[in-house]
C-alpha atoms as a PDB file:
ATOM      1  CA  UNK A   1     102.876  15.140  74.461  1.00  0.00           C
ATOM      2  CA  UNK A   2     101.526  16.732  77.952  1.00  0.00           C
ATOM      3  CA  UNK A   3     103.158  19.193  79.640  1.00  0.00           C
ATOM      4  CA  UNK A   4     102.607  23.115  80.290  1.00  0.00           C
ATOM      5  CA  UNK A   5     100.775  23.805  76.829  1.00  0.00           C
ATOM      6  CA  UNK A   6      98.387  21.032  77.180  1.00  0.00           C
ATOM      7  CA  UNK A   7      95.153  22.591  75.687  1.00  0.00           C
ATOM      8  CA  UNK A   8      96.179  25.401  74.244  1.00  0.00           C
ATOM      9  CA  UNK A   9      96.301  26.464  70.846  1.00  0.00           C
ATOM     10  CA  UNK A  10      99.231  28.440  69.279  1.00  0.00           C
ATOM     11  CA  UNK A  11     100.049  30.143  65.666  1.00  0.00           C
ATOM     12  CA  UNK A  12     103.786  30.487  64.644  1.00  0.00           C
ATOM     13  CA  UNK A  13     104.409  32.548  61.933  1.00  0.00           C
ATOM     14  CA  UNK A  14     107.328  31.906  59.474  1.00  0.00           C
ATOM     15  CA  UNK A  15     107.332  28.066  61.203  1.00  0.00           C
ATOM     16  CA  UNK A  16     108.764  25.780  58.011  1.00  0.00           C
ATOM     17  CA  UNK A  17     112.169  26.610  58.634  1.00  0.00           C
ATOM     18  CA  UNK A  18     114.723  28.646  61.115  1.00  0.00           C
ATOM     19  CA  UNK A  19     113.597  29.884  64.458  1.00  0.00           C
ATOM     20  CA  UNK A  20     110.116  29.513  63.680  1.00  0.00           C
ATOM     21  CA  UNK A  21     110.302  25.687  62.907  1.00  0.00           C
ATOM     22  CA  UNK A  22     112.339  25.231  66.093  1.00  0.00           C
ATOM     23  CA  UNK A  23     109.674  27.461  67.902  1.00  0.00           C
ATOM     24  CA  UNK A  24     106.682  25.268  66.208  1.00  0.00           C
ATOM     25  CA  UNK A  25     108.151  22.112  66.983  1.00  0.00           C
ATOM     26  CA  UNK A  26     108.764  23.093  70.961  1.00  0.00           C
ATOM     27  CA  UNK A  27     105.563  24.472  71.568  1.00  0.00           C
ATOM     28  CA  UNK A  28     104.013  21.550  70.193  1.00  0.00           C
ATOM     29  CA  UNK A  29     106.725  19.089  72.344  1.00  0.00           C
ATOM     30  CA  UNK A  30     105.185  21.416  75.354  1.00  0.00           C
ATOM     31  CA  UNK A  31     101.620  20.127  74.131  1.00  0.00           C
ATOM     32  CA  UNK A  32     100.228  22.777  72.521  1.00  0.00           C
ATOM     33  CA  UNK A  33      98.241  22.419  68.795  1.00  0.00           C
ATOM     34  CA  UNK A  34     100.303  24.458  66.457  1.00  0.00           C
ATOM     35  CA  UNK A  35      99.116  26.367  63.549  1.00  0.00           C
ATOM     36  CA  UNK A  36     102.269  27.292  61.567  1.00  0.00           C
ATOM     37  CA  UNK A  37     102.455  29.552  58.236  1.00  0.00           C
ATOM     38  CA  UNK A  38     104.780  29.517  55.738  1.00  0.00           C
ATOM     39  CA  UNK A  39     104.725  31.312  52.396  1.00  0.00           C
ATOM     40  CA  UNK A  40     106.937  29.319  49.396  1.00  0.00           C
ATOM     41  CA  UNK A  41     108.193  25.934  51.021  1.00  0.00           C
ATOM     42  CA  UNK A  42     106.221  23.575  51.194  1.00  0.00           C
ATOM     43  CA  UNK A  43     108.334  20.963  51.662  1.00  0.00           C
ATOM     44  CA  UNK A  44     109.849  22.271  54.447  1.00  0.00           C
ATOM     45  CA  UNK A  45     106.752  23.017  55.531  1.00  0.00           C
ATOM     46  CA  UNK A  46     105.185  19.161  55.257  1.00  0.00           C
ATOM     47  CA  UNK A  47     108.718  18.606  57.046  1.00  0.00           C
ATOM     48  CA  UNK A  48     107.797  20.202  60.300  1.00  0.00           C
ATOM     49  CA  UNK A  49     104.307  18.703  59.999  1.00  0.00           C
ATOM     50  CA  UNK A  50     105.331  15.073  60.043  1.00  0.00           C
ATOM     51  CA  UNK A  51     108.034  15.807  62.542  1.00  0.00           C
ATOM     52  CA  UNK A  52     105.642  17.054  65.123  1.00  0.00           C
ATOM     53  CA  UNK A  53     103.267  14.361  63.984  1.00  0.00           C
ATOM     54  CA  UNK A  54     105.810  11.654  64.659  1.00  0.00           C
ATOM     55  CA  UNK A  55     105.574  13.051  68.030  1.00  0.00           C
ATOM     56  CA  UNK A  56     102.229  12.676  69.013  1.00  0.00           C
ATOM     57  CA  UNK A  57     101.723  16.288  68.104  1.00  0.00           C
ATOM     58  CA  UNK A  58      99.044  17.618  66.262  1.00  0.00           C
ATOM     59  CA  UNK A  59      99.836  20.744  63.742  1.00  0.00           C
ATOM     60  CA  UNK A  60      98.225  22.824  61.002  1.00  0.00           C
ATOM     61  CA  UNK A  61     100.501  24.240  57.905  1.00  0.00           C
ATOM     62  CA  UNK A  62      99.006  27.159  56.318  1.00  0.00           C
ATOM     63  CA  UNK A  63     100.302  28.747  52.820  1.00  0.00           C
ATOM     64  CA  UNK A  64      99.990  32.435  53.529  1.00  0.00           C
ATOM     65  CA  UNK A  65     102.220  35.921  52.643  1.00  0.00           C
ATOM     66  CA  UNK A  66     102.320  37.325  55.708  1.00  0.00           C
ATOM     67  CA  UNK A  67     102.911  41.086  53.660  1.00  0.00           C
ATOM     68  CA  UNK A  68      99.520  40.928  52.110  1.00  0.00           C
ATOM     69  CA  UNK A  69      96.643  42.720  54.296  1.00  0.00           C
ATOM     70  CA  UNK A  70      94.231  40.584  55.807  1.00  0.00           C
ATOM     71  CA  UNK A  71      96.052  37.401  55.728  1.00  0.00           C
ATOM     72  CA  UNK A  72      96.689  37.027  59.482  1.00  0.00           C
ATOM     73  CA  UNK A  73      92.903  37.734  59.947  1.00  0.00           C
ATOM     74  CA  UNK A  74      92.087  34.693  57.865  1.00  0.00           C
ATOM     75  CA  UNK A  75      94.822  32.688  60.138  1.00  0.00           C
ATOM     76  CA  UNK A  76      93.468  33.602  63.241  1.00  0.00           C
ATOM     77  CA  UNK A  77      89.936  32.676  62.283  1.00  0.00           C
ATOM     78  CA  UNK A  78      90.690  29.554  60.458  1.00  0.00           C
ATOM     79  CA  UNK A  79      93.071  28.591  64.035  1.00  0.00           C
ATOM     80  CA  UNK A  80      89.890  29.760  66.167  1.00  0.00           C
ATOM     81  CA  UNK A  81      87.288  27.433  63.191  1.00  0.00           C
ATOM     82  CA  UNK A  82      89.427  24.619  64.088  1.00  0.00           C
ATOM     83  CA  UNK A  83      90.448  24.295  67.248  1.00  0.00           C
ATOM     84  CA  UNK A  84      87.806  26.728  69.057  1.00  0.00           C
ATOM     85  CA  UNK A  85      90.340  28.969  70.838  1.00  0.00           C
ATOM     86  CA  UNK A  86      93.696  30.857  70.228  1.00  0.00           C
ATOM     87  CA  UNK A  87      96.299  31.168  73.453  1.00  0.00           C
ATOM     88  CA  UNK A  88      99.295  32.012  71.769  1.00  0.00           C
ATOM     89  CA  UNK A  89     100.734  34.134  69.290  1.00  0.00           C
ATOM     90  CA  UNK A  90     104.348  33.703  67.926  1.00  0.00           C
ATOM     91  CA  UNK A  91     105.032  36.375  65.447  1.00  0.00           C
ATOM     92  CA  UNK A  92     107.889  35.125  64.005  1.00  0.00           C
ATOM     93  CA  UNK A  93     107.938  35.766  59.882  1.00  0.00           C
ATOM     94  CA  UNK A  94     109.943  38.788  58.605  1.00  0.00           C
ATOM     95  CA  UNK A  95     111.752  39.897  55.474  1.00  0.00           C
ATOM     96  CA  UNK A  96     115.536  40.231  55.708  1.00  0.00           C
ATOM     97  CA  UNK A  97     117.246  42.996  53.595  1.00  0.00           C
ATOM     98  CA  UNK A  98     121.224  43.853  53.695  1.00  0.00           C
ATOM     99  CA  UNK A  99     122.406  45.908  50.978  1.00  0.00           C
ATOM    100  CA  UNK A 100     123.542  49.930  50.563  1.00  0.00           C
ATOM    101  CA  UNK A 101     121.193  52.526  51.399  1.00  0.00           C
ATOM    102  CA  UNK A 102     120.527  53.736  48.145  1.00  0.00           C
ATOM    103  CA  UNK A 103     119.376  50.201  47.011  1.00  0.00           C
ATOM    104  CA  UNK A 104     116.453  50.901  49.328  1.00  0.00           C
ATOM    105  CA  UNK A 105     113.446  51.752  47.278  1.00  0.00           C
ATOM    106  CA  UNK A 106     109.719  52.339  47.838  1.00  0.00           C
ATOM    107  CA  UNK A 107     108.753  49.487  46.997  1.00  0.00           C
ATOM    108  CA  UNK A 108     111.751  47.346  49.106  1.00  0.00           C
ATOM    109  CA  UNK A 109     110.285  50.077  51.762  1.00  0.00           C
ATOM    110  CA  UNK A 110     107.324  49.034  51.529  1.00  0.00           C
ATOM    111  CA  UNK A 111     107.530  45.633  51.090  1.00  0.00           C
ATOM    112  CA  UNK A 112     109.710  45.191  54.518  1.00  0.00           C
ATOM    113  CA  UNK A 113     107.264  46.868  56.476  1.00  0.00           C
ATOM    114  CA  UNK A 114     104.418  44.765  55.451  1.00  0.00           C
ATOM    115  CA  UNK A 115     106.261  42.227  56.561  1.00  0.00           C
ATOM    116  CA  UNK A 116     107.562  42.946  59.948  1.00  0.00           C
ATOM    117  CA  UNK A 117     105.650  45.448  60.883  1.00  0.00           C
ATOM    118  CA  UNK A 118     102.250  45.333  59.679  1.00  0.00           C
ATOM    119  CA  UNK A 119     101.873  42.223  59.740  1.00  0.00           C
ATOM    120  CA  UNK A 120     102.764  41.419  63.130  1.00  0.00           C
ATOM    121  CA  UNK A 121     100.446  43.811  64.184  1.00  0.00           C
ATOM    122  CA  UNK A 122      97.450  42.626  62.708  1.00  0.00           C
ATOM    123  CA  UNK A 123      97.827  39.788  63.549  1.00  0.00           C
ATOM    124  CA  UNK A 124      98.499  40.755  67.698  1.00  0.00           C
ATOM    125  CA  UNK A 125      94.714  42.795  66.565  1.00  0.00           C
ATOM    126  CA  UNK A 126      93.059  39.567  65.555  1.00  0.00           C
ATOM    127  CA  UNK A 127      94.497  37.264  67.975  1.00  0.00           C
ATOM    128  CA  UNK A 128      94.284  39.101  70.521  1.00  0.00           C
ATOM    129  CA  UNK A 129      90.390  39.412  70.035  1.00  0.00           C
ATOM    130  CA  UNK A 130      90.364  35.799  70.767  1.00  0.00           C
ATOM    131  CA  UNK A 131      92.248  35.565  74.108  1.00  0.00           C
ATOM    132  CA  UNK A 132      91.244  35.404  77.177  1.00  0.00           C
ATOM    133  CA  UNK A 133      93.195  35.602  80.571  1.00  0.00           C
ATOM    134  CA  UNK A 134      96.766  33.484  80.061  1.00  0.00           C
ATOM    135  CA  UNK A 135      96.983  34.784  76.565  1.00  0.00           C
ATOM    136  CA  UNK A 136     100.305  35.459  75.107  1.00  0.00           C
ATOM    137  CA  UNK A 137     101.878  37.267  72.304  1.00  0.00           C
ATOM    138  CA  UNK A 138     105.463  36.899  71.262  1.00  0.00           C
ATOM    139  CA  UNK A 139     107.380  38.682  68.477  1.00  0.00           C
ATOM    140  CA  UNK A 140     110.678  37.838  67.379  1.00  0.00           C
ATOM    141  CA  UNK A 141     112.677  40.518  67.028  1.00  0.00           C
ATOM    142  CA  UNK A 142     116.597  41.193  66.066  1.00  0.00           C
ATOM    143  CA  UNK A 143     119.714  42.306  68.308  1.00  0.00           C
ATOM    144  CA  UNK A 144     120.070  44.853  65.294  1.00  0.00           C
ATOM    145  CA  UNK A 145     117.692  46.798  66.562  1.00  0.00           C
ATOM    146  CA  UNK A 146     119.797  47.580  69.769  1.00  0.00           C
ATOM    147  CA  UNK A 147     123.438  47.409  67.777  1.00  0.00           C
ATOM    148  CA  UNK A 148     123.581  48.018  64.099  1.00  0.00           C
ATOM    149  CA  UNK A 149     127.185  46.661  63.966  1.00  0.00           C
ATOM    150  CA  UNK A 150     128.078  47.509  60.250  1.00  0.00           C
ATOM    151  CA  UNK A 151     126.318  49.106  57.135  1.00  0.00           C
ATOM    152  CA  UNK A 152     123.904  47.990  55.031  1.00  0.00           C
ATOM    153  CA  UNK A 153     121.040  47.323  57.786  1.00  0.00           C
ATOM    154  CA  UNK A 154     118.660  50.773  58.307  1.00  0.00           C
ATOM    155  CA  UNK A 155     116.084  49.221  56.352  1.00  0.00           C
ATOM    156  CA  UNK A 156     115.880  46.148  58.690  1.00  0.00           C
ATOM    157  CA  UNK A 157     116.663  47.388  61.835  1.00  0.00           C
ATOM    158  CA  UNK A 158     114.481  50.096  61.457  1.00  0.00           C
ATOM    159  CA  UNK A 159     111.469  47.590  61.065  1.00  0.00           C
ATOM    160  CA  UNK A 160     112.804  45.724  63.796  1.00  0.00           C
ATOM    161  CA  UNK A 161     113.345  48.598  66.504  1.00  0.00           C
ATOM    162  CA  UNK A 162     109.347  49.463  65.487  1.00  0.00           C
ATOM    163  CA  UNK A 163     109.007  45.907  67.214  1.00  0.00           C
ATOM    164  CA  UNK A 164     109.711  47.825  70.432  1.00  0.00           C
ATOM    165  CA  UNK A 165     107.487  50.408  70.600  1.00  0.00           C
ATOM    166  CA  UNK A 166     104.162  47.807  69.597  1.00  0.00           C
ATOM    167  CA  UNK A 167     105.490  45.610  71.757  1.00  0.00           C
ATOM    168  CA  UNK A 168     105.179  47.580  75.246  1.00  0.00           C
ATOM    169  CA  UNK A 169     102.182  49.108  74.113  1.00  0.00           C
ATOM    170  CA  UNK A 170     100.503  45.517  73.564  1.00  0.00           C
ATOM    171  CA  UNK A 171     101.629  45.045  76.791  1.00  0.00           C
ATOM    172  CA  UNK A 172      99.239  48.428  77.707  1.00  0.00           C
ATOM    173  CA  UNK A 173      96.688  47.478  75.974  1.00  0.00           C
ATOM    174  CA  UNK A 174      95.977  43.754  76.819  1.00  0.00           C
ATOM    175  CA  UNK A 175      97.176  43.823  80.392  1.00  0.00           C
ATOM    176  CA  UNK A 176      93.861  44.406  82.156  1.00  0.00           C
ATOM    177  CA  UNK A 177      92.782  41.723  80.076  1.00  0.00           C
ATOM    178  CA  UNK A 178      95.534  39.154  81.580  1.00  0.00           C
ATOM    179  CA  UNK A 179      97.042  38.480  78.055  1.00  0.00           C
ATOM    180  CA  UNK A 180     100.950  39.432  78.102  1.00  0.00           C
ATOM    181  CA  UNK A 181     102.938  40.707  75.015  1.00  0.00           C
ATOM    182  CA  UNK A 182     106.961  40.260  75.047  1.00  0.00           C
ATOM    183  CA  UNK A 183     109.939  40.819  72.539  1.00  0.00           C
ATOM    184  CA  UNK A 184     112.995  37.879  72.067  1.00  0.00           C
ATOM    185  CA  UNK A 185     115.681  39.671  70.135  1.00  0.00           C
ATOM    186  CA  UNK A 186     117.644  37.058  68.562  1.00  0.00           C
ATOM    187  CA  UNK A 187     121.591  37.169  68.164  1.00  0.00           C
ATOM    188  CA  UNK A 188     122.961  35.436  64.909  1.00  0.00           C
ATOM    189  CA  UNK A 189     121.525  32.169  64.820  1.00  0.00           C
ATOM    190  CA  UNK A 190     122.359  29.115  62.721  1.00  0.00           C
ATOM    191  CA  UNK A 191     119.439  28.781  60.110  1.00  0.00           C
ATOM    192  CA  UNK A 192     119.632  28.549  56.134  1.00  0.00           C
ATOM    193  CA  UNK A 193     119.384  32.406  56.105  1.00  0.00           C
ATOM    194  CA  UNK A 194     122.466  33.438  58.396  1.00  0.00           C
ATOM    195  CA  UNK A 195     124.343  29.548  58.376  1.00  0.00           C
ATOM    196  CA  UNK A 196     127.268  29.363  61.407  1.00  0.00           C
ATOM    197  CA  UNK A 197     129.787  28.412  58.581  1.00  0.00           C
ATOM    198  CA  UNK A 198     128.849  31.083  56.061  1.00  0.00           C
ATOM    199  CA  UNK A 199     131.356  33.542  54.419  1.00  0.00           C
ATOM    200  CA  UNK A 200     131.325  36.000  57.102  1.00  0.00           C
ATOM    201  CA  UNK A 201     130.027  34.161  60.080  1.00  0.00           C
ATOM    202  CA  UNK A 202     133.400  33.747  61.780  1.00  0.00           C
ATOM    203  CA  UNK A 203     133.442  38.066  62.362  1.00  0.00           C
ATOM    204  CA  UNK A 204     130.015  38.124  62.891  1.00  0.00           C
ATOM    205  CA  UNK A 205     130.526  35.202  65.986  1.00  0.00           C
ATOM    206  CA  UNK A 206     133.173  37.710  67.028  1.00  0.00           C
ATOM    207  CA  UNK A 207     130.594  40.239  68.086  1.00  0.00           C
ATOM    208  CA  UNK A 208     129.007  38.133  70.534  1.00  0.00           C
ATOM    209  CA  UNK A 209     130.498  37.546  74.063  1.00  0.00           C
ATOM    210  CA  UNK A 210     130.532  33.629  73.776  1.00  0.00           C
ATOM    211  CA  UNK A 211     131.952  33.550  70.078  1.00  0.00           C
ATOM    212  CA  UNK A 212     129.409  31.573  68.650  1.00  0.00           C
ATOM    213  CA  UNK A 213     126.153  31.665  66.792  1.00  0.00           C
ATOM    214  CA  UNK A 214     122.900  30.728  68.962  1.00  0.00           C
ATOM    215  CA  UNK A 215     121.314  27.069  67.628  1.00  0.00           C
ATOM    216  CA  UNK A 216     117.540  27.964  67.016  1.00  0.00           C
ATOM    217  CA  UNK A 217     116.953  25.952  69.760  1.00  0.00           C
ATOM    218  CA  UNK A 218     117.763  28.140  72.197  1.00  0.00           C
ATOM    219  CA  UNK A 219     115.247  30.753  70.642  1.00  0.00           C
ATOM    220  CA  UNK A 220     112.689  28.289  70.716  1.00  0.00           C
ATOM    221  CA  UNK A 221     113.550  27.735  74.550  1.00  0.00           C
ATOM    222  CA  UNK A 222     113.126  31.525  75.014  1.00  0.00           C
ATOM    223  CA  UNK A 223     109.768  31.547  73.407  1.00  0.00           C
ATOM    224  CA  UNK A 224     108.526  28.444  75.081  1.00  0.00           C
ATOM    225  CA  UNK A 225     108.743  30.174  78.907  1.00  0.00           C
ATOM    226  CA  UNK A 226     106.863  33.280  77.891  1.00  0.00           C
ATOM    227  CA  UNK A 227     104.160  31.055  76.131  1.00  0.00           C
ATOM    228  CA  UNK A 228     103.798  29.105  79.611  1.00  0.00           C
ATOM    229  CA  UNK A 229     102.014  29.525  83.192  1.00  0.00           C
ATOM    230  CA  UNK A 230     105.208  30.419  84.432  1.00  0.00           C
ATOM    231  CA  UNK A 231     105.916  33.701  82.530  1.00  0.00           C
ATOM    232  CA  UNK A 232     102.704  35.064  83.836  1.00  0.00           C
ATOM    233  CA  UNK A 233     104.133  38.092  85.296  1.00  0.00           C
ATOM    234  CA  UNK A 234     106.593  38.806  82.432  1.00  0.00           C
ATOM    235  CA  UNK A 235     104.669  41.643  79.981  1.00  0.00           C
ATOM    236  CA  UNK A 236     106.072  44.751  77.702  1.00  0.00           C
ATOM    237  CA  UNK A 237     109.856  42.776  78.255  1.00  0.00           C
ATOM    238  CA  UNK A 238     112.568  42.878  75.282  1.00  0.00           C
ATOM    239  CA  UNK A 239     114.440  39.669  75.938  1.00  0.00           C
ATOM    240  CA  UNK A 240     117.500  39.616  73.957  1.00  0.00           C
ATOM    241  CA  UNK A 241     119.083  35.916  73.242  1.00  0.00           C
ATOM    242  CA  UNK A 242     122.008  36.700  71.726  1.00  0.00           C
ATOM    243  CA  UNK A 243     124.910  35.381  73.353  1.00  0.00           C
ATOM    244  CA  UNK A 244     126.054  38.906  74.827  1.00  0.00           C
ATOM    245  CA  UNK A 245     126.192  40.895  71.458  1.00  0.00           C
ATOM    246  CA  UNK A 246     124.613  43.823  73.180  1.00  0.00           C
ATOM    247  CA  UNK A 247     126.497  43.411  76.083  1.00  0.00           C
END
């Protein structure tokens, strides 16, 4: 494994299964040592490890909730003990919620939040602290956050449009420094979570322009670019992968 990421050292959050496995196991087929985090499976987990491994690759699985305070903090600076840098940032671990409005607690609230939007940015805070020119920062967002296409999803697409706003302002804030900060909004994708042949995955295909869900795969693809040299000039960007459900 030596290509683009050769050298570099990258953290994806949320990387046992999904997206964020198919984003860990790319940026580690690009070269790059991969910290991944996960927070119950560990066998899915140990998975991604020995696939990467089997690759030549060479990856770090942490067991961390992602919604408690300070636990991206101890990520970054157990990536930065080991390795003695941090390039990249993949901010991929949320909290799904679908259900009626008046389900929606404080503590759900709350809980969601942590998740997708606290955590996220703490952990842009710490990484970011540990970049240098080339660094990058992407956050995996959701196409709900530009089309909310039928009830039950304020809760998460309001955590998910917050994505937005900390995501050009990264941009802002790190620029001068030459670290870039970008946004891949995912369409319906084929994971465990949302599956291609669930119950109501023929209407949601529907919604997209090429009547299909996205293989997390083509995420991952997404995500690799804006982690490499050649995304350089690409900063404060919502990308949205999802097969023209915005369009």
């Amino acid at each position: 494994m030596a290509t683009e990421l050769t050298g570099r050292v990258a953290i994806v959050t949320g990387g046992s299964r999904g997206i964020g496995r198919a984003v860990a196991v790319r940026l580690a087929e690009a070269g790059a040592e991969v910290v991944l985090t996960y927070r119950e499976n560990a066998t899915a987990a140990v998975e991604v490890v020995d696939e990467i491994r089997a690759k030549g690759g060479r990856v770090l699985a942490v067991r961390v909730d992602s919604a408690e305070a300070g636990s991206m903090d101890d990520v970054v600076e157990r990536t930065v003990a080991r390795w003695g840098r941090l390039d990249v940032l993949v901010n991929n671990a949320a909290e799904f919620v679908l259900g009626p409005l008046d389900d929606m607690d404080a503590a759900t609230f709350d809980r969601v939040v942590a998740t997708n939007v606290r955590a996220p940015f703490l952990a842009a805070r710490a990484a970011a602290r540990h970049m240098g020119d080339g660094g990058r920062i992407v956050t995996i967002g959701s196409n709900v956050a530009e089309r909310t296409p039928f009830p039950g999803l304020t809760l998460y697409a309001l955590s998910k449009s917050a994505l937005v706003g900390m995501t050009k302002g990264l941009a802002r804030d790190l620029g001068p420094r030459g670290i870039t900060a970008n946004l891949v909004d995912p369409g319906p994708t084929d994971t465990d979570a949302s599956p291609a042949d669930g119950p109501q995955a023929a209407v949601i295909a529907g919604f997209t322009a090429l009547g299909r869900f996205a293989r997390p795969e083509e995420i991952a693809g997404t995500v690799r670019h804006l982690a490499g040299p050649e995304a350089g000039y690409v900063t404060g960007a919502v990308i949205a992968v999802d097969g023209g459900f915005t369009a």
